[in-house]
Protein backbone atom coordinates (compact mmCIF):
# COMPACT_ATOMS: atom_id res chain seq x y z
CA UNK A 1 15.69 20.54 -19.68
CA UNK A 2 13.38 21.92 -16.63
CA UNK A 3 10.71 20.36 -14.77
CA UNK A 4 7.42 21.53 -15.58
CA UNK A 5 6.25 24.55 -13.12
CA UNK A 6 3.18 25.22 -11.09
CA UNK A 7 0.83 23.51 -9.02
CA UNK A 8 1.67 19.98 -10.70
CA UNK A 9 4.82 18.21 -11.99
CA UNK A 10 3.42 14.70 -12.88
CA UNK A 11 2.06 12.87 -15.97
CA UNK A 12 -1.22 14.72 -15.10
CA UNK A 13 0.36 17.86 -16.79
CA UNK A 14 0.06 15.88 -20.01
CA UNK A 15 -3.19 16.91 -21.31
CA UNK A 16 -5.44 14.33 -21.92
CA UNK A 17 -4.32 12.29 -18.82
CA UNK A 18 -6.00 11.12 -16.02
CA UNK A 19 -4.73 9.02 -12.89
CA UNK A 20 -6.33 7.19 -10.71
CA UNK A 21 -5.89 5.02 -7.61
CA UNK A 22 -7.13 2.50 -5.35
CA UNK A 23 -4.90 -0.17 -2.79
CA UNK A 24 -5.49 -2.13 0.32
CA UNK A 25 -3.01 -0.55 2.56
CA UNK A 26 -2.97 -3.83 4.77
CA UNK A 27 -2.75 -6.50 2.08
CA UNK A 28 -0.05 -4.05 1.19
CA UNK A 29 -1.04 -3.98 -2.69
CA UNK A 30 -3.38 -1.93 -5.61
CA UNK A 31 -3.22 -0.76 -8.54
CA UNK A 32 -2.92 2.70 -10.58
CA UNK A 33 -4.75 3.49 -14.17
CA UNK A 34 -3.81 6.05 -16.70
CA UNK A 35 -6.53 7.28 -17.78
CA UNK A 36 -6.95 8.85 -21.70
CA UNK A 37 -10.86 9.18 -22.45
CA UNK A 38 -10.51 10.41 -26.20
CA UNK A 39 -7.62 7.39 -26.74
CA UNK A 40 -4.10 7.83 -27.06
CA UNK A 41 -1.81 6.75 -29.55
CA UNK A 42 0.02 3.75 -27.58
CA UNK A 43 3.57 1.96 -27.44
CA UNK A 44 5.08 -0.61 -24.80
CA UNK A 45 8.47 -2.35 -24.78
CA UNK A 46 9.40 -4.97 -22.52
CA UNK A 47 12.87 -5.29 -21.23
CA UNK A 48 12.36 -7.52 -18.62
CA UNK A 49 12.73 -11.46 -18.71
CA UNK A 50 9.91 -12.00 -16.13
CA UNK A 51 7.17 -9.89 -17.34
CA UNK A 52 3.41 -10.07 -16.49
CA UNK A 53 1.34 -8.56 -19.16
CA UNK A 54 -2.10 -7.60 -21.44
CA UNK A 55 -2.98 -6.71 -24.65
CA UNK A 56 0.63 -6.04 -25.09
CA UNK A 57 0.83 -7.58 -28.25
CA UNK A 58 -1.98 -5.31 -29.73
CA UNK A 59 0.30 -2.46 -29.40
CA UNK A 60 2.92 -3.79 -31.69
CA UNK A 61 2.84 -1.44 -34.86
CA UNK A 62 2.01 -4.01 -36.79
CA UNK A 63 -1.42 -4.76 -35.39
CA UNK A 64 -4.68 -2.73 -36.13
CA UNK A 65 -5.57 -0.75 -33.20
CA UNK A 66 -3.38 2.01 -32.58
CA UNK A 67 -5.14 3.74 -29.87
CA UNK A 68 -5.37 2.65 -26.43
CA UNK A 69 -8.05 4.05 -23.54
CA UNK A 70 -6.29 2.84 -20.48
CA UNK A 71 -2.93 1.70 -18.96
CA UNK A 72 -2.92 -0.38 -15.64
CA UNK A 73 -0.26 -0.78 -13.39
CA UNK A 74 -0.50 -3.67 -10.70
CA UNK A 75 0.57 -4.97 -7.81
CA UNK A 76 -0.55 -8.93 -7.12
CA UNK A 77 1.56 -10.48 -9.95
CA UNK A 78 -0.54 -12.53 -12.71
CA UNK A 79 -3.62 -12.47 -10.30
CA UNK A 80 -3.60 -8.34 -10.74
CA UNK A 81 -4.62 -8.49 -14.91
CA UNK A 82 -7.80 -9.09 -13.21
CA UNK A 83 -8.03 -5.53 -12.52
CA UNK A 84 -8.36 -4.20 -15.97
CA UNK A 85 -11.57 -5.75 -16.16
CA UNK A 86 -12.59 -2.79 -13.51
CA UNK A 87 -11.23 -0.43 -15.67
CA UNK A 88 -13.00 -1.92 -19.34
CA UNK A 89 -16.68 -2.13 -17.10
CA UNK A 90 -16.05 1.55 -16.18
CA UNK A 91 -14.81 2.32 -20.20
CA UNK A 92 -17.52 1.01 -21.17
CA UNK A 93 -20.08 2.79 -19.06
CA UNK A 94 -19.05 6.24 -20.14
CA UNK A 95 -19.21 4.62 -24.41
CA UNK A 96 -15.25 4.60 -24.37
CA UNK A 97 -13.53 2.18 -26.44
CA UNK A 98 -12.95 0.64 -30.17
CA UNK A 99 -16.03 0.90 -32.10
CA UNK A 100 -16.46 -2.62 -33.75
CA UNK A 101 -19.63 -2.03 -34.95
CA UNK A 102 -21.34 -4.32 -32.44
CA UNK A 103 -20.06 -2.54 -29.59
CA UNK A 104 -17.42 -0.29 -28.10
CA UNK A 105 -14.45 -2.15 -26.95
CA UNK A 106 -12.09 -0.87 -24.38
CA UNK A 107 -8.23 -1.20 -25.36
CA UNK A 108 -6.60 -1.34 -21.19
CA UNK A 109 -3.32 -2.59 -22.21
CA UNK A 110 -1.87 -3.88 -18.49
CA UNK A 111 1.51 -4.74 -16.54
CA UNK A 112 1.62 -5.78 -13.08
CA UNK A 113 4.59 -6.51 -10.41
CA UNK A 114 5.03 -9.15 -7.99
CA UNK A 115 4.14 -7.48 -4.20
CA UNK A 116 2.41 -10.82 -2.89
CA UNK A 117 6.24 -11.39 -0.05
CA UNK A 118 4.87 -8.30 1.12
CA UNK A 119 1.74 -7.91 2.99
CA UNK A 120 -0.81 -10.52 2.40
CA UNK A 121 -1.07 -12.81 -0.74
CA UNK A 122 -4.36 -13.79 -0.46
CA UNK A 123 -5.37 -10.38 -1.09
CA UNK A 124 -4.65 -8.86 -4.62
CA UNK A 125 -6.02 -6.40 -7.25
CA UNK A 126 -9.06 -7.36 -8.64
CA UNK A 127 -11.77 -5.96 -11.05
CA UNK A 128 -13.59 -4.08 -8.62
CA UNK A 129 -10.57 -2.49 -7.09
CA UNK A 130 -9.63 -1.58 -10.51
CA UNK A 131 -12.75 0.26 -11.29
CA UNK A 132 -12.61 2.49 -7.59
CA UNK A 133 -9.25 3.99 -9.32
CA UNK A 134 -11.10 4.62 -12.02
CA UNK A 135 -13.60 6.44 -10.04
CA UNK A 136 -10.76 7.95 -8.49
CA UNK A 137 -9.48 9.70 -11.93
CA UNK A 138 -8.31 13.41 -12.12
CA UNK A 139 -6.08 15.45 -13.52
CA UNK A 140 -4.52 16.48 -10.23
CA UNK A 141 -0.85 15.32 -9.22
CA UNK A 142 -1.32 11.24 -7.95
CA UNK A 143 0.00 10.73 -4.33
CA UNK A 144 3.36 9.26 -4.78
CA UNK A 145 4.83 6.51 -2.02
CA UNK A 146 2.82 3.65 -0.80
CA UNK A 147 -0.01 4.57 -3.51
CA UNK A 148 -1.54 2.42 -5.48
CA UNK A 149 0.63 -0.22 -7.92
CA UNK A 150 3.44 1.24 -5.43
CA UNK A 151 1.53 0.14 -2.47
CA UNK A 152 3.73 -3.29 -1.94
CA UNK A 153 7.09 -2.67 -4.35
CA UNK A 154 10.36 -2.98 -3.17
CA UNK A 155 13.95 -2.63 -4.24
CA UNK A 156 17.27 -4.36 -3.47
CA UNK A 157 16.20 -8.08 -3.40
CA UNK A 158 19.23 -9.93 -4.23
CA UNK A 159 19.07 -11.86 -0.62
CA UNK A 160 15.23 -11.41 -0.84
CA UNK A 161 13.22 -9.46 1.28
CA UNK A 162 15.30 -9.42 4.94
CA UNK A 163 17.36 -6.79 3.49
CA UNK A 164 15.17 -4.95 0.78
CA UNK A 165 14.14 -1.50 1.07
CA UNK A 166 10.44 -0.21 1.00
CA UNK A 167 9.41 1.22 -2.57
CA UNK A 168 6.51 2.50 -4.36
CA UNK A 169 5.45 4.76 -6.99
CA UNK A 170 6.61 8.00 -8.39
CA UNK A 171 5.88 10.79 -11.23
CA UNK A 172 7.08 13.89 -12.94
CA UNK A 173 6.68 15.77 -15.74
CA UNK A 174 9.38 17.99 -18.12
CA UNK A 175 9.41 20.82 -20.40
CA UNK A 176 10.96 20.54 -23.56
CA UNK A 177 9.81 23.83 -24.26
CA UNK A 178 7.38 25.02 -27.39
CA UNK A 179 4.75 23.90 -25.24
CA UNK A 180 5.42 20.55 -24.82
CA UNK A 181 4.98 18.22 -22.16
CA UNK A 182 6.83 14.87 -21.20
CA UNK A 183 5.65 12.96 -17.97
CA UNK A 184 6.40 9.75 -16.89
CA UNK A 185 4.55 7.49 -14.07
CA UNK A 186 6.31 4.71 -12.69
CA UNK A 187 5.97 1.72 -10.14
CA UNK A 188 9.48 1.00 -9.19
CA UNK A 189 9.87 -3.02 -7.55
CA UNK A 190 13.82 -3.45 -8.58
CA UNK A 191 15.90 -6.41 -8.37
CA UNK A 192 18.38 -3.82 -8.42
CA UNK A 193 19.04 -0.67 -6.51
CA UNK A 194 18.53 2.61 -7.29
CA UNK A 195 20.81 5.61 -7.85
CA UNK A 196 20.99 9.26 -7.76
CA UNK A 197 24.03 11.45 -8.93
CA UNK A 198 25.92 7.56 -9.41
CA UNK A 199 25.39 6.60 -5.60
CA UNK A 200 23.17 4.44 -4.09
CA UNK A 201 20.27 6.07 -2.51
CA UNK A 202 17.87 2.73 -2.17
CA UNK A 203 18.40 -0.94 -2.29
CA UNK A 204 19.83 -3.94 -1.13
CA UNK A 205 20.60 -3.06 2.47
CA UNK A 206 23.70 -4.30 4.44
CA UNK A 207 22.07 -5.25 7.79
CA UNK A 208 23.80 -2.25 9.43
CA UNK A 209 21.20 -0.10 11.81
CA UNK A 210 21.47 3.49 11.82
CA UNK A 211 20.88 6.63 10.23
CA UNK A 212 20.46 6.34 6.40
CA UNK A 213 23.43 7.86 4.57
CA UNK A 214 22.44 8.59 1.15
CA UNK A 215 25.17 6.60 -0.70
CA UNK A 216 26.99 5.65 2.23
CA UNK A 217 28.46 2.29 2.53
CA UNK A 218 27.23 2.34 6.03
CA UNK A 219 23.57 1.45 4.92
CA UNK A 220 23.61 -0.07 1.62
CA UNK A 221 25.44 -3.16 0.38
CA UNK A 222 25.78 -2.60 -3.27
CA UNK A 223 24.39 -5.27 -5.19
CA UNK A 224 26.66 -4.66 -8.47
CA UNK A 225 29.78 -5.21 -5.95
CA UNK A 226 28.11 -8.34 -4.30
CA UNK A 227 27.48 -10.05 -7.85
CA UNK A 228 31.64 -9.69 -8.67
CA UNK A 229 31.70 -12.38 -5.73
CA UNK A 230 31.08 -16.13 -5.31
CA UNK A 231 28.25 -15.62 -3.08
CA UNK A 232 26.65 -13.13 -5.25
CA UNK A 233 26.48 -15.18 -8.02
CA UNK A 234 25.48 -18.09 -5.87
CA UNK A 235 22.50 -16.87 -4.72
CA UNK A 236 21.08 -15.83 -7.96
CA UNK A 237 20.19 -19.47 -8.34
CA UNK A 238 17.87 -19.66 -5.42
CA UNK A 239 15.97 -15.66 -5.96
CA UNK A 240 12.83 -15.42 -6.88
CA UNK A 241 11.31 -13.83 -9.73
CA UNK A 242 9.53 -11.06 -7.81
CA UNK A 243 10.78 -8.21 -8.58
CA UNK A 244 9.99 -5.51 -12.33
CA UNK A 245 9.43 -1.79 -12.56
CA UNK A 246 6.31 -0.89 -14.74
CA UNK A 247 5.88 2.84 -16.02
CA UNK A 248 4.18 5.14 -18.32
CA UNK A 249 5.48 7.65 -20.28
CA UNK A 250 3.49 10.45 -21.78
CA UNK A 251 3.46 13.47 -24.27
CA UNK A 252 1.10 15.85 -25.97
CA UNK A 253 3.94 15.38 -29.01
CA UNK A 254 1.89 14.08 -32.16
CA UNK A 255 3.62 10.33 -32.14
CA UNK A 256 2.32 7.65 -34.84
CA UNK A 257 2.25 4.11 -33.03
CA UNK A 258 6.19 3.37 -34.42
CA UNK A 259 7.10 6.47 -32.99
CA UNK A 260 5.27 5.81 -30.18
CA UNK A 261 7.41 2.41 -29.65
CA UNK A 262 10.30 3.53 -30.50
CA UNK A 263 9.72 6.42 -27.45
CA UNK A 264 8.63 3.53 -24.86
CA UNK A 265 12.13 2.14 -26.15
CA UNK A 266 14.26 4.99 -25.01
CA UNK A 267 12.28 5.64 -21.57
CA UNK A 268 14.17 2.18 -20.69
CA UNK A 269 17.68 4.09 -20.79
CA UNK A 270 16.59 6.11 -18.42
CA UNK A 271 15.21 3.15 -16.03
CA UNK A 272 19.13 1.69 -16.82
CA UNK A 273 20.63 4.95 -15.75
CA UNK A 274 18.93 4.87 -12.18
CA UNK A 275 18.40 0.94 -11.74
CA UNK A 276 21.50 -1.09 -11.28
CA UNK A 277 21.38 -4.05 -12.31
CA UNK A 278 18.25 -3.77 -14.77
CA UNK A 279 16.23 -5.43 -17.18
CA UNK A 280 17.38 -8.89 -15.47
CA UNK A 281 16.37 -12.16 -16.03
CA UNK A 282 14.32 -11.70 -12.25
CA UNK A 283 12.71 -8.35 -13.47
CA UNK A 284 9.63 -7.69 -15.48
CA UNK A 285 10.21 -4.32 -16.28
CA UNK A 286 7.90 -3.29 -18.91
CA UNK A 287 7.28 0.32 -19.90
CA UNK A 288 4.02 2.24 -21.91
CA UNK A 289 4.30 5.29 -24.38
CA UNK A 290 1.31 7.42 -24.81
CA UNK A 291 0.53 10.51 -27.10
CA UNK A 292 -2.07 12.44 -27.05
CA UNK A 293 -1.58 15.87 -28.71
CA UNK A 294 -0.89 17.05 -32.37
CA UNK A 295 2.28 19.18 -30.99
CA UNK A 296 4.93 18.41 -33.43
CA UNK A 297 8.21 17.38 -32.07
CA UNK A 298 11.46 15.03 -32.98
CA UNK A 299 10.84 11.60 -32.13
CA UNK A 300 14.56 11.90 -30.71
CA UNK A 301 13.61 14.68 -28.39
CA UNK A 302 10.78 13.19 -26.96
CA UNK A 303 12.48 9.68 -26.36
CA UNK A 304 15.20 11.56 -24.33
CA UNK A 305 12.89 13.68 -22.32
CA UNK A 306 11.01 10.74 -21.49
CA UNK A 307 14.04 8.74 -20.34
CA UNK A 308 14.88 11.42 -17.96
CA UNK A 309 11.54 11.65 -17.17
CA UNK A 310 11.60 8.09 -15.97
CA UNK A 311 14.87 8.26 -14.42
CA UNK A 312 13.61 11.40 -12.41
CA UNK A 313 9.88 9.30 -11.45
CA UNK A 314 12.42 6.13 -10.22
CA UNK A 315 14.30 8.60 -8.05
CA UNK A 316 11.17 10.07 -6.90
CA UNK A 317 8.98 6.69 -5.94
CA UNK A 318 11.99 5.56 -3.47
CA UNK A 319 12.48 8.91 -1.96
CA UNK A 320 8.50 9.31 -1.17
CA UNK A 321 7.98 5.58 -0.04
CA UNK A 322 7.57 4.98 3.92
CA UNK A 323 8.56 2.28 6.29
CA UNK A 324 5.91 -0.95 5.49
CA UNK A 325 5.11 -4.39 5.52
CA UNK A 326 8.44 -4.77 8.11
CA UNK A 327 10.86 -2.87 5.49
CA UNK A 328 12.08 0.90 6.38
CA UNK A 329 11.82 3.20 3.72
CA UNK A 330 13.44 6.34 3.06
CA UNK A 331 10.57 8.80 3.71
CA UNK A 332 11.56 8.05 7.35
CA UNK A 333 15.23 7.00 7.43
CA UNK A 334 16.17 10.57 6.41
């Protein structure tokens, strides 16, 4: 398994995909869209107990419509759906979407995050904010960080915000080799914390100052540790349901809309291998599959590239994420 090489290693090398993005970097929120003009054969599966969502039930194999145009990824909680109508007015002025004979209707399938503690919460995603990251739509690498659906996300809220750390968004992309590509995108607002090598690199903070010490007990407080104790578990029943990590995955692997599940499935063990705790009753953590190739690949394969592929994007969003919104971030604590 290698990361793909070259100018690039995001979800952009999957060809086919676009990403765009647009935020208020005072409000401290935005939004990022995935961007697949000709459609894409789309998945979701949602782990989380807390989950914001559209059009999510249209990707269930069972349904008709197997292709979708658009993902969006929010910040603003429920208020941040509002964005995808951007994205459908901008689908539908370039003719994109699911002929129904009367007219072409844009599938934007949609997950947001809760970022309104941070910032201001008066000021959230909204349609026209959605379209200017359409606008914004390339093929080139997305900024990573305090970008877009990243802009207000967090980690390590057990004792809410006072000792979270700063998060945001992250990508990469892998090789499987035979000239196939597996990316992932990923807006990363854990309950949780996040880990690297089986240590703690981001999350709930311990209230010590100091240089950050990546998996050092000086910095971090463990949240896994803290729940084994009264207090842990006392708390629980006073947080807040403002946390969930919402991705994409993506391939150029010919995957039917099953297959395309059962891929959005797997990326989840790779959000559990990196996010600890996960898929709690405070998260939301919902996560897209998209394919948009005729390569022909193992379903298996593909589901375990892209749940390293989303490990690798978690990993990535907190390393890249600065200091905001009162919260230090390890971009500058290293």
């Amino acid at each position: 398994m290698k990361m793909k090489t070259g100018s690039s290693t995001s979800i952009t090398d999957v060809p086919g995909i676009e990403v765009g993005q647009a935020q208020d970097d005072s409000a401290l929120t935005g939004c990022t869209v995935i961007l697949c003009r000709k459609g894409a054969v789309a998945g979701v599966d949602v782990r989380g107990s807390a989950p914001g969502t559209r059009e999510t039930d249209l990707l269930d194999p069972v349904n008709l419509v197997d292709k979708a145009h658009a993902i969006l990824l929010a910040g603003g909680s429920a208020y941040g759906l509002d964005a995808a109508g951007g994205v459908m007015k901008y689908l539908e002025e370039k003719r994109i979407g699911f002929n129904t004979g009367a007219a072409r209707v844009p599938i934007v399938p949609a997950a947001i995050l809760f970022d309104l503690g941070v910032g201001r919460a008066d000021i959230r995603p909204d349609a026209e904010m959605g379209y200017r990251a359409c606008l914004a739509a390339s093929r080139a690498a997305p900024a990573e960080g305090n970008v877009g659906a990243g802009t207000g996300a967090s980690v390590g809220k057990l004792f809410g915000a006072s000792l979270a750390l700063k998060s945001g968004l992250g990508s990469v992309s892998l090789d499987p080799g035979s000239g196939i590509v597996v990316g992932a995108i990923v807006a990363v607002n854990a309950f949780g914390d996040v880990l690297e090598n089986g240590k703690i690199i981001a999350g709930l903070r311990s209230g010590k100052v100091g240089p950050l010490h990546v998996g050092g007990k000086e910095y971090f407080a463990d949240t896994f540790e803290i729940l084994k104790k009264p207090i842990g578990r006392g708390v629980l029943n006073f947080a807040t349901h403002t946390n969930t990590v919402i991705g994409v995955v993506a391939t150029n692997a010919a995957l039917t809309k099953v297959q395309a599940t059962k891929v959005a499935q797997m990326a989840h063990d790779g959000l559990a291998r990196v996010i600890r705790p996960a898929h709690t009753m405070l998260d939301g953590d919902t996560i897209f599959a998209l394919s948009t190739g005729n390569k022909k690949c193992d379903v298996t394969t593909i589901g375990a590239f892209a749940a390293e592929a989303m490990a690798q994007a978690i990993v990535r969003a907190v390393k890249m994420s600065a200091s905001a919104g009162g919260l230090p971030g390890i971009k500058d604590l290293q």
